[in-house]
Structures are given as C-alpha cells and as structure tokens.
PDB file of N, CA and C in Angstrom:
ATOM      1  N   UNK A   1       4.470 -11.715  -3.879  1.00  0.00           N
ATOM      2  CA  UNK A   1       5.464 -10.991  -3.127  1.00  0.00           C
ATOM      3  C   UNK A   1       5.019  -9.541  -2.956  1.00  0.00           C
ATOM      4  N   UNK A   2       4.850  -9.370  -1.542  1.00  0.00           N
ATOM      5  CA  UNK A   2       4.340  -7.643  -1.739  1.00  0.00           C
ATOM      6  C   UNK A   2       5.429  -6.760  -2.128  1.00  0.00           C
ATOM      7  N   UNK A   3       5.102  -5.899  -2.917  1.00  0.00           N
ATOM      8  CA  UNK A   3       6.111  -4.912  -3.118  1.00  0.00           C
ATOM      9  C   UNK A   3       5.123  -3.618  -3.227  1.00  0.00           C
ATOM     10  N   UNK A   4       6.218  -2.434  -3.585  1.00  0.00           N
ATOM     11  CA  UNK A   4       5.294  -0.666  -4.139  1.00  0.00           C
ATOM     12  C   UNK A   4       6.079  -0.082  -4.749  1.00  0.00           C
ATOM     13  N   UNK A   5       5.640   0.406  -5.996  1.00  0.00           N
ATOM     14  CA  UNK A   5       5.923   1.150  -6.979  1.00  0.00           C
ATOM     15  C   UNK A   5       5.488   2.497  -7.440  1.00  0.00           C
ATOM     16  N   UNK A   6       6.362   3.222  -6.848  1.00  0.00           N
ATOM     17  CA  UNK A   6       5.656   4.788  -7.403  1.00  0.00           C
ATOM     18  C   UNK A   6       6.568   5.591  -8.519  1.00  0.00           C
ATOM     19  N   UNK A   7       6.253   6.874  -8.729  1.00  0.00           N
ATOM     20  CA  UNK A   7       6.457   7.352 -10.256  1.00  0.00           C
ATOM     21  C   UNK A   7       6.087   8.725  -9.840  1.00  0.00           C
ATOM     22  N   UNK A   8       7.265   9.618  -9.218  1.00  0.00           N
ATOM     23  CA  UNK A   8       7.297  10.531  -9.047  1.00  0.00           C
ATOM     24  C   UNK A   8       7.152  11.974 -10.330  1.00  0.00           C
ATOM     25  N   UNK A   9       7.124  13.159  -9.657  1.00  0.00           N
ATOM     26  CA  UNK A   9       6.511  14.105 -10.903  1.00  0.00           C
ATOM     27  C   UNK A   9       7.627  14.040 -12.184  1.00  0.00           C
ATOM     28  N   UNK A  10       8.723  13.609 -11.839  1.00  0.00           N
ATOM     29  CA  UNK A  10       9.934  13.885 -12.539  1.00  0.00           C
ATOM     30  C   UNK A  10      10.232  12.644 -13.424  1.00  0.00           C
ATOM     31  N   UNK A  11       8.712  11.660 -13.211  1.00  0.00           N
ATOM     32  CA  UNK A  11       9.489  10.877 -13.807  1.00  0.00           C
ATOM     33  C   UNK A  11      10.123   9.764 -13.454  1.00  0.00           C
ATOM     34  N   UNK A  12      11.187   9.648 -12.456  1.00  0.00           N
ATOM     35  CA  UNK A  12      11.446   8.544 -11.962  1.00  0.00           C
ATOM     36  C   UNK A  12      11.053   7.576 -11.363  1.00  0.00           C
ATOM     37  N   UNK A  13      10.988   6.619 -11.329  1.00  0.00           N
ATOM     38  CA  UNK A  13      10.105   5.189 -11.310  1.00  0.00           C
ATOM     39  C   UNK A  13      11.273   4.919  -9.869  1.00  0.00           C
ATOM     40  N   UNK A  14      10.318   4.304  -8.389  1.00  0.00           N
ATOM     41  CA  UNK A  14      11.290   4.104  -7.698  1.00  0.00           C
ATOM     42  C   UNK A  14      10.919   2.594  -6.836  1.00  0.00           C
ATOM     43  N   UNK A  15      11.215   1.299  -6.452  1.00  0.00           N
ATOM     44  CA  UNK A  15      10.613   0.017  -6.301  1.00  0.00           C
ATOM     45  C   UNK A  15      10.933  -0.228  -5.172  1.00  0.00           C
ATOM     46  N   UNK A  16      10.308  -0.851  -3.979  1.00  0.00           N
ATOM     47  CA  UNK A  16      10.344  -1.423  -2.744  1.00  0.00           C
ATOM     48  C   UNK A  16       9.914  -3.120  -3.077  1.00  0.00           C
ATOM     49  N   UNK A  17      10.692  -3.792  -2.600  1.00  0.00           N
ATOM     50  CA  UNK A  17      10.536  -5.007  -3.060  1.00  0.00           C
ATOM     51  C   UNK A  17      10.849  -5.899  -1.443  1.00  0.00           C
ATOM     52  N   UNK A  18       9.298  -6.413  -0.929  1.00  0.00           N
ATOM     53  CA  UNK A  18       9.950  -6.767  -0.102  1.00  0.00           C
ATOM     54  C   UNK A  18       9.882  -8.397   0.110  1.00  0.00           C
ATOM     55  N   UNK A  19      10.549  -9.336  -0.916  1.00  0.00           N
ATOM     56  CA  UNK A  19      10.646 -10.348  -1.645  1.00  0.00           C
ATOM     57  C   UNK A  19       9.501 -11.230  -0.589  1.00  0.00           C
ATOM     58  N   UNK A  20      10.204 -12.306  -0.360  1.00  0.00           N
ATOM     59  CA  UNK A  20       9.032 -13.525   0.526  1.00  0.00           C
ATOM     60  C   UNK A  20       9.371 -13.024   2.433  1.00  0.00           C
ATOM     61  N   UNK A  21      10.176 -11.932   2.626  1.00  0.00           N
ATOM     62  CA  UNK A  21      10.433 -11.370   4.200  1.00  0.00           C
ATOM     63  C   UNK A  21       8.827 -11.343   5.009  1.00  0.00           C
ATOM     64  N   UNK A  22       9.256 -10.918   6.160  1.00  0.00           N
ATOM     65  CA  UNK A  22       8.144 -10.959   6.807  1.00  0.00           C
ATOM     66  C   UNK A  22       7.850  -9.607   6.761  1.00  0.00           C
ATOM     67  N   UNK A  23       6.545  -9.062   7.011  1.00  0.00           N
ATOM     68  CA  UNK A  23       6.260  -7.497   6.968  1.00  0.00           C
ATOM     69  C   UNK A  23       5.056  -7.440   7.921  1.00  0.00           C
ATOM     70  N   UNK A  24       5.270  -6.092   8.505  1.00  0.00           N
ATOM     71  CA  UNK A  24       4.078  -5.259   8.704  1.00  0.00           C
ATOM     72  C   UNK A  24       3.481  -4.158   8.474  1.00  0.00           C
ATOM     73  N   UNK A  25       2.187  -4.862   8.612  1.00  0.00           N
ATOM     74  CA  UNK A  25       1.674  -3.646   7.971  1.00  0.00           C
ATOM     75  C   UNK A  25       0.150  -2.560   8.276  1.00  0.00           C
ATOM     76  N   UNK A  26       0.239  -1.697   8.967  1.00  0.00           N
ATOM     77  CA  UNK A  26      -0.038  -0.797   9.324  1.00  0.00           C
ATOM     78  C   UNK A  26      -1.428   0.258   8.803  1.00  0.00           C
ATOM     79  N   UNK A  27      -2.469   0.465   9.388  1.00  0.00           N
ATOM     80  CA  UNK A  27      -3.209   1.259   8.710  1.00  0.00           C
ATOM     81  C   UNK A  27      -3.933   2.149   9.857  1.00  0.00           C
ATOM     82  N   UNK A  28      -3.458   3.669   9.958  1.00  0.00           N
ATOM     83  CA  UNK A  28      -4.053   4.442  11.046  1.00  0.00           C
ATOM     84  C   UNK A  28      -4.824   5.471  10.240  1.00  0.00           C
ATOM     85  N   UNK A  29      -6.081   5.920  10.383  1.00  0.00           N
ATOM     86  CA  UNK A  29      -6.967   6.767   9.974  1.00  0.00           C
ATOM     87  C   UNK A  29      -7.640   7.838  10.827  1.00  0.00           C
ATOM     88  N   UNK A  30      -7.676   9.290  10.623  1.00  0.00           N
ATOM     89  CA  UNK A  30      -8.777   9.776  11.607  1.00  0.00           C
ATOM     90  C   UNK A  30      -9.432  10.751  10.561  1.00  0.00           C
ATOM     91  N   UNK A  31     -10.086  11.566  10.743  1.00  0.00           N
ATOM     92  CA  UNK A  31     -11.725  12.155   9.912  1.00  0.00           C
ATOM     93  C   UNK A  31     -11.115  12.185   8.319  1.00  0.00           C
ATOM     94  N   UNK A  32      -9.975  12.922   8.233  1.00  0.00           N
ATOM     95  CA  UNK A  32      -9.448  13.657   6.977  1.00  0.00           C
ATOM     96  C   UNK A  32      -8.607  12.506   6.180  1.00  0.00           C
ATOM     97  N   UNK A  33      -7.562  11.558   6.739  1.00  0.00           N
ATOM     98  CA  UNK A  33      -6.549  10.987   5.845  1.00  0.00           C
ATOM     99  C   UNK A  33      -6.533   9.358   6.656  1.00  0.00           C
ATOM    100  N   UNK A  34      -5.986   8.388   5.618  1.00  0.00           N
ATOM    101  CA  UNK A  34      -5.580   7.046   5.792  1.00  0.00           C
ATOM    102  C   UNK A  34      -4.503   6.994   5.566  1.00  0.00           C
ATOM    103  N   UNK A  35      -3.812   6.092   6.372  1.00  0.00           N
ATOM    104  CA  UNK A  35      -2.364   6.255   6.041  1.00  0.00           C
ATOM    105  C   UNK A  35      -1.761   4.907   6.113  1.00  0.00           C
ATOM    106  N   UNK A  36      -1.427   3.981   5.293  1.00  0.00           N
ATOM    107  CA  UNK A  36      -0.972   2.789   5.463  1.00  0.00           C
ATOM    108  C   UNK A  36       0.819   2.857   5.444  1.00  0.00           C
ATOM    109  N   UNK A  37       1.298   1.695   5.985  1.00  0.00           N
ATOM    110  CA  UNK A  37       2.439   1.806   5.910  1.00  0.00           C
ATOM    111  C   UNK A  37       2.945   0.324   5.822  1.00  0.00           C
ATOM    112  N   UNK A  38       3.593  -0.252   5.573  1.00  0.00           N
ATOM    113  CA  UNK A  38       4.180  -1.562   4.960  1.00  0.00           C
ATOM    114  C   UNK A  38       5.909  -1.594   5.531  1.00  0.00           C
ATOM    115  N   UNK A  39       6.487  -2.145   6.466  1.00  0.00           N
ATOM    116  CA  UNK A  39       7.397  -2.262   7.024  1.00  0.00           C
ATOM    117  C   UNK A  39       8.293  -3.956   6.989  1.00  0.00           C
ATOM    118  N   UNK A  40       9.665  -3.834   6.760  1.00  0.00           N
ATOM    119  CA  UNK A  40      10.164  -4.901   6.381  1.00  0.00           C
ATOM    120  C   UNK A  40      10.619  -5.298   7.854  1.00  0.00           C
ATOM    121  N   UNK A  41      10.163  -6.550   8.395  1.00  0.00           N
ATOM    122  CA  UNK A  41      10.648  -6.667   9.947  1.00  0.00           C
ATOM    123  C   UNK A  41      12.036  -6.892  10.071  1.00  0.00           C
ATOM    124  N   UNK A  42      12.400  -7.555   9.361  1.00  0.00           N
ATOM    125  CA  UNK A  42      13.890  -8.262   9.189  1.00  0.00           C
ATOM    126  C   UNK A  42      14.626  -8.039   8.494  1.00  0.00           C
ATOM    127  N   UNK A  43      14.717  -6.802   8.230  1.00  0.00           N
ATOM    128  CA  UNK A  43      15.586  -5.970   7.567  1.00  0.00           C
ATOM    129  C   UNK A  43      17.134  -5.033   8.923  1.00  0.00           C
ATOM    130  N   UNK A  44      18.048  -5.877   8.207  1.00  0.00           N
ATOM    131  CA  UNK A  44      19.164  -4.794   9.557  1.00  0.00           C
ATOM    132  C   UNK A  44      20.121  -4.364   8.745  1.00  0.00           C
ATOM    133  N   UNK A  45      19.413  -3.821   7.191  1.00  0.00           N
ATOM    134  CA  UNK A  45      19.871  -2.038   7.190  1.00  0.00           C
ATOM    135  C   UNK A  45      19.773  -1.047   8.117  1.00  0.00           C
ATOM    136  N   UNK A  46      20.817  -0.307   8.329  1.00  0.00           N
ATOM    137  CA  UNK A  46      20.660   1.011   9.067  1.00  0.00           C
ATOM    138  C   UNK A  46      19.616   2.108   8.545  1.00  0.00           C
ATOM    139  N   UNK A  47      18.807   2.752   9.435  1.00  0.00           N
ATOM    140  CA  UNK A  47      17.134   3.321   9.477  1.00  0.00           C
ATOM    141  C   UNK A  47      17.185   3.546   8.376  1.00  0.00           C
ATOM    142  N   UNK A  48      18.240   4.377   7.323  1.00  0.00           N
ATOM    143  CA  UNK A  48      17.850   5.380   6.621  1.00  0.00           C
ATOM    144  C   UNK A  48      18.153   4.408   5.110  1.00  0.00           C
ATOM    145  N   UNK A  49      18.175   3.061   5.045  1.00  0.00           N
ATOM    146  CA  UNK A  49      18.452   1.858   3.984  1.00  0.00           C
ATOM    147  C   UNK A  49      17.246   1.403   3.960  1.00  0.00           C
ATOM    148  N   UNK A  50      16.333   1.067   5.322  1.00  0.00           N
ATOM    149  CA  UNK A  50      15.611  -0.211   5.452  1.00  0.00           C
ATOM    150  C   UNK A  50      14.217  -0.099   4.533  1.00  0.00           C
ATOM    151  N   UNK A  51      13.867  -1.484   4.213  1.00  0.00           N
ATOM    152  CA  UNK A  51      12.621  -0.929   3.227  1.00  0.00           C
ATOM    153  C   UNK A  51      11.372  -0.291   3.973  1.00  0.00           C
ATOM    154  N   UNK A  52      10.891   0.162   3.503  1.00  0.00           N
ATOM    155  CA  UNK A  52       9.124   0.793   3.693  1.00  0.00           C
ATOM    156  C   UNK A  52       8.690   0.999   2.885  1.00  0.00           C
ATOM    157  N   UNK A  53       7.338   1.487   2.446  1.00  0.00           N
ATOM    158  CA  UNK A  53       6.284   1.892   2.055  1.00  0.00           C
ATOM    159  C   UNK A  53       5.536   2.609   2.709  1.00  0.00           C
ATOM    160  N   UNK A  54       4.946   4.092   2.222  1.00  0.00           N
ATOM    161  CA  UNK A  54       3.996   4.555   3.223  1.00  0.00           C
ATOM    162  C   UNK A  54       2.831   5.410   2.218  1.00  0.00           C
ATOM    163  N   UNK A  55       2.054   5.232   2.777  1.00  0.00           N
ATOM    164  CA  UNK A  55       1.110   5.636   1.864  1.00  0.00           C
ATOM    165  C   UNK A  55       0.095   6.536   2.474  1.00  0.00           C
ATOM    166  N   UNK A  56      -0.379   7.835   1.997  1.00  0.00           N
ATOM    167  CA  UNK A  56      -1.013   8.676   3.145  1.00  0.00           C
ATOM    168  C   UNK A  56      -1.868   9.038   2.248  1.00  0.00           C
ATOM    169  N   UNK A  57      -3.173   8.811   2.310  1.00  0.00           N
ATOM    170  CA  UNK A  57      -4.367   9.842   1.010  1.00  0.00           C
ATOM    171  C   UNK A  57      -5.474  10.333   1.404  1.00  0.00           C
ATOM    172  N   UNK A  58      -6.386  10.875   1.106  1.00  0.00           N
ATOM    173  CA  UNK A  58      -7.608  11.524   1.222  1.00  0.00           C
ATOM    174  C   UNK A  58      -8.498  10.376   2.049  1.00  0.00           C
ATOM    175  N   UNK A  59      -9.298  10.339   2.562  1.00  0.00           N
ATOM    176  CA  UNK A  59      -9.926   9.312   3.157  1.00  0.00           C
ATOM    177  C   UNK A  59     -10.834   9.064   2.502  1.00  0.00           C
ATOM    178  N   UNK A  60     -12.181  10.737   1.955  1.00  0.00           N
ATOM    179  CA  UNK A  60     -12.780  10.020   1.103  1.00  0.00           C
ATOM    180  C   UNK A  60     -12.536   9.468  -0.182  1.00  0.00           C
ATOM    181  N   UNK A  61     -11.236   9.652  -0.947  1.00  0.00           N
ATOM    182  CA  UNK A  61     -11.096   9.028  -1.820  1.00  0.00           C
ATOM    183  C   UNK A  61     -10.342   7.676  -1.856  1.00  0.00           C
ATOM    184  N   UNK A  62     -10.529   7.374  -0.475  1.00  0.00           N
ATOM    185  CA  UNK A  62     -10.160   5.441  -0.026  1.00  0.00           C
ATOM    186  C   UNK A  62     -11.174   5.001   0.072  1.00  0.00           C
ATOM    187  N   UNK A  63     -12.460   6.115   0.700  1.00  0.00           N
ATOM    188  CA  UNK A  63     -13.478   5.323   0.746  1.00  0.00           C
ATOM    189  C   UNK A  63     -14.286   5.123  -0.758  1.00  0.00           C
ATOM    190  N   UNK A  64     -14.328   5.981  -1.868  1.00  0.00           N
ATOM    191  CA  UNK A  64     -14.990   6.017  -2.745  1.00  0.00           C
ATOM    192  C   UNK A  64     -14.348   4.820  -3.731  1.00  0.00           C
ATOM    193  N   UNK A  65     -12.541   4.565  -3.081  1.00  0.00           N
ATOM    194  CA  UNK A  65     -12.009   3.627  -4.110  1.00  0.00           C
ATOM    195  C   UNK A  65     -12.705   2.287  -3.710  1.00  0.00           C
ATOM    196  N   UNK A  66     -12.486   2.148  -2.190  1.00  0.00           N
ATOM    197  CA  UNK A  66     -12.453   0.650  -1.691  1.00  0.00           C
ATOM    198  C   UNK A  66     -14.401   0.483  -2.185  1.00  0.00           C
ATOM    199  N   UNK A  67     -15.473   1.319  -2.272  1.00  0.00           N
ATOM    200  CA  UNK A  67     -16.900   0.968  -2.075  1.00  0.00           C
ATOM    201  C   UNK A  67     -16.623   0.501  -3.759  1.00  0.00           C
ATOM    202  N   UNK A  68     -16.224   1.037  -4.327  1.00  0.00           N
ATOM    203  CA  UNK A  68     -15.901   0.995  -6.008  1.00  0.00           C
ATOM    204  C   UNK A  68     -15.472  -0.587  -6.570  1.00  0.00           C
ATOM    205  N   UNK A  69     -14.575  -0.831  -5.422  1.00  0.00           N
ATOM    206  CA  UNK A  69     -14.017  -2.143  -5.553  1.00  0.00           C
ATOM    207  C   UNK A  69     -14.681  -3.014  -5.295  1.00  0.00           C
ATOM    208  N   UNK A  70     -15.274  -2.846  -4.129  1.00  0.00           N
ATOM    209  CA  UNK A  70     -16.865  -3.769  -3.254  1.00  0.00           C
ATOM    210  C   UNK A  70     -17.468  -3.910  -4.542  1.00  0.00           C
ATOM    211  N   UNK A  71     -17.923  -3.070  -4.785  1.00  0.00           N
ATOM    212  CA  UNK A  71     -19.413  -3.386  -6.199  1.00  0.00           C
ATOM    213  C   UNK A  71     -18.793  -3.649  -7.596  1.00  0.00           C
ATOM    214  N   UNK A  72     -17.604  -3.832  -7.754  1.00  0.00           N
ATOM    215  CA  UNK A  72     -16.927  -4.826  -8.930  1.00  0.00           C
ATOM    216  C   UNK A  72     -16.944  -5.963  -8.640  1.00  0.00           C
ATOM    217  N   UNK A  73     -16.378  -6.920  -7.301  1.00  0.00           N
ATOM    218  CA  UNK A  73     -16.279  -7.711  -6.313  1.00  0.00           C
ATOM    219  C   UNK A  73     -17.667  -8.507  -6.388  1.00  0.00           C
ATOM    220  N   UNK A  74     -18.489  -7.372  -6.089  1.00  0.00           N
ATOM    221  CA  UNK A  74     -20.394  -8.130  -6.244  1.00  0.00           C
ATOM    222  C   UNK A  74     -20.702  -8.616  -7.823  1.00  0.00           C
ATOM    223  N   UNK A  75     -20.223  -7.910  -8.566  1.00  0.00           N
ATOM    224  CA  UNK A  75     -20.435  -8.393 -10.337  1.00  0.00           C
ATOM    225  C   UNK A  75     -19.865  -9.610 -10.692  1.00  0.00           C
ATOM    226  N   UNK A  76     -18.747 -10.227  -9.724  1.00  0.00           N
ATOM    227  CA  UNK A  76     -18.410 -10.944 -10.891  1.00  0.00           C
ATOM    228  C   UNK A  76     -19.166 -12.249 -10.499  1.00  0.00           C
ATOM    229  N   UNK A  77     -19.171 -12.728 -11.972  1.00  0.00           N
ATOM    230  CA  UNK A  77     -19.938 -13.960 -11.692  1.00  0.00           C
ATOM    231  C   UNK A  77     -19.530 -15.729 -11.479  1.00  0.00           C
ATOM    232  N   UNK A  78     -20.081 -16.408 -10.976  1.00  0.00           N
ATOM    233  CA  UNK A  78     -19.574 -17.676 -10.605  1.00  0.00           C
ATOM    234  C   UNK A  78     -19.854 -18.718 -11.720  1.00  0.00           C
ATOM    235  N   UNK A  79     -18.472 -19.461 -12.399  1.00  0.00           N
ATOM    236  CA  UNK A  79     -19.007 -20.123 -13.463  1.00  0.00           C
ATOM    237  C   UNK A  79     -18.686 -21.790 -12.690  1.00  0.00           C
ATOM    238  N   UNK A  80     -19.495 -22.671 -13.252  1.00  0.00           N
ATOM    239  CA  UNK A  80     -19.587 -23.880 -12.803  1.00  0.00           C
ATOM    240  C   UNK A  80     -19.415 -25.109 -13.965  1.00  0.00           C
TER     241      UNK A  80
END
C-alpha cells in the first residue's frame, strides 16, 4: 500500500495513507531540484482534506541516492 511518512523539526510524526486507491504519481525535474508528488485520484475530500504527498529535493542528492541504490541492486546475489 503506498503511503509517506514524515517527521517534522518539532517532532511530530505526520502519515498519508493512501490504502489500495488509485494514485498518481508525478515526477518533474529541471537542473537544480526533483520533485515528486503522489496524488489520491479518488479522493472527494474538499482540496484542502485530500491526500498528497510531495516531495521536492536537491537533484544531486537524488542522483547520488538513486546511483547508490543501482550499485546495491548490482551486489546482490542470486541463490539457486
């Protein structure tokens, strides 16, 4: 079930849960930042209820995560 969980400076723990619904989901980038976003389609809460997720970060540090992940991805090994 996709969901997102963040943990603001203060402390508070806050959950988007967007159970077995349908979603989209979104990823626009240009030189400096990536920005994904995760949208509940079938959600008819009013705007300021409905679920999301949005996620906006450094680009090179998406790229240094995702190449990071690639070459864990290449290690593991195949048992038979």
């Amino acid at each position: 079930m996709p969901h997102a969980i963040i943990r603001g400076k203060n402390g508070q723990r806050h959950e988007v849960d967007f159970e077995d619904d349908p979603i989209r989901v979104e990823v626009h980038a240009n030189e400096r930042v990536i920005e994904i976003s995760i949208d509940a389609l079938d959600d008819h809460a009013s705007s300021d209820k409905r679920r999301f997720a949005l996620l906006n970060l450094p680009r090179h540090l998406f790229s240094e995560a995702m190449g990071e992940a690639a070459r864990r991805s290449g290690k593991e090994k195949v048992v038979k």
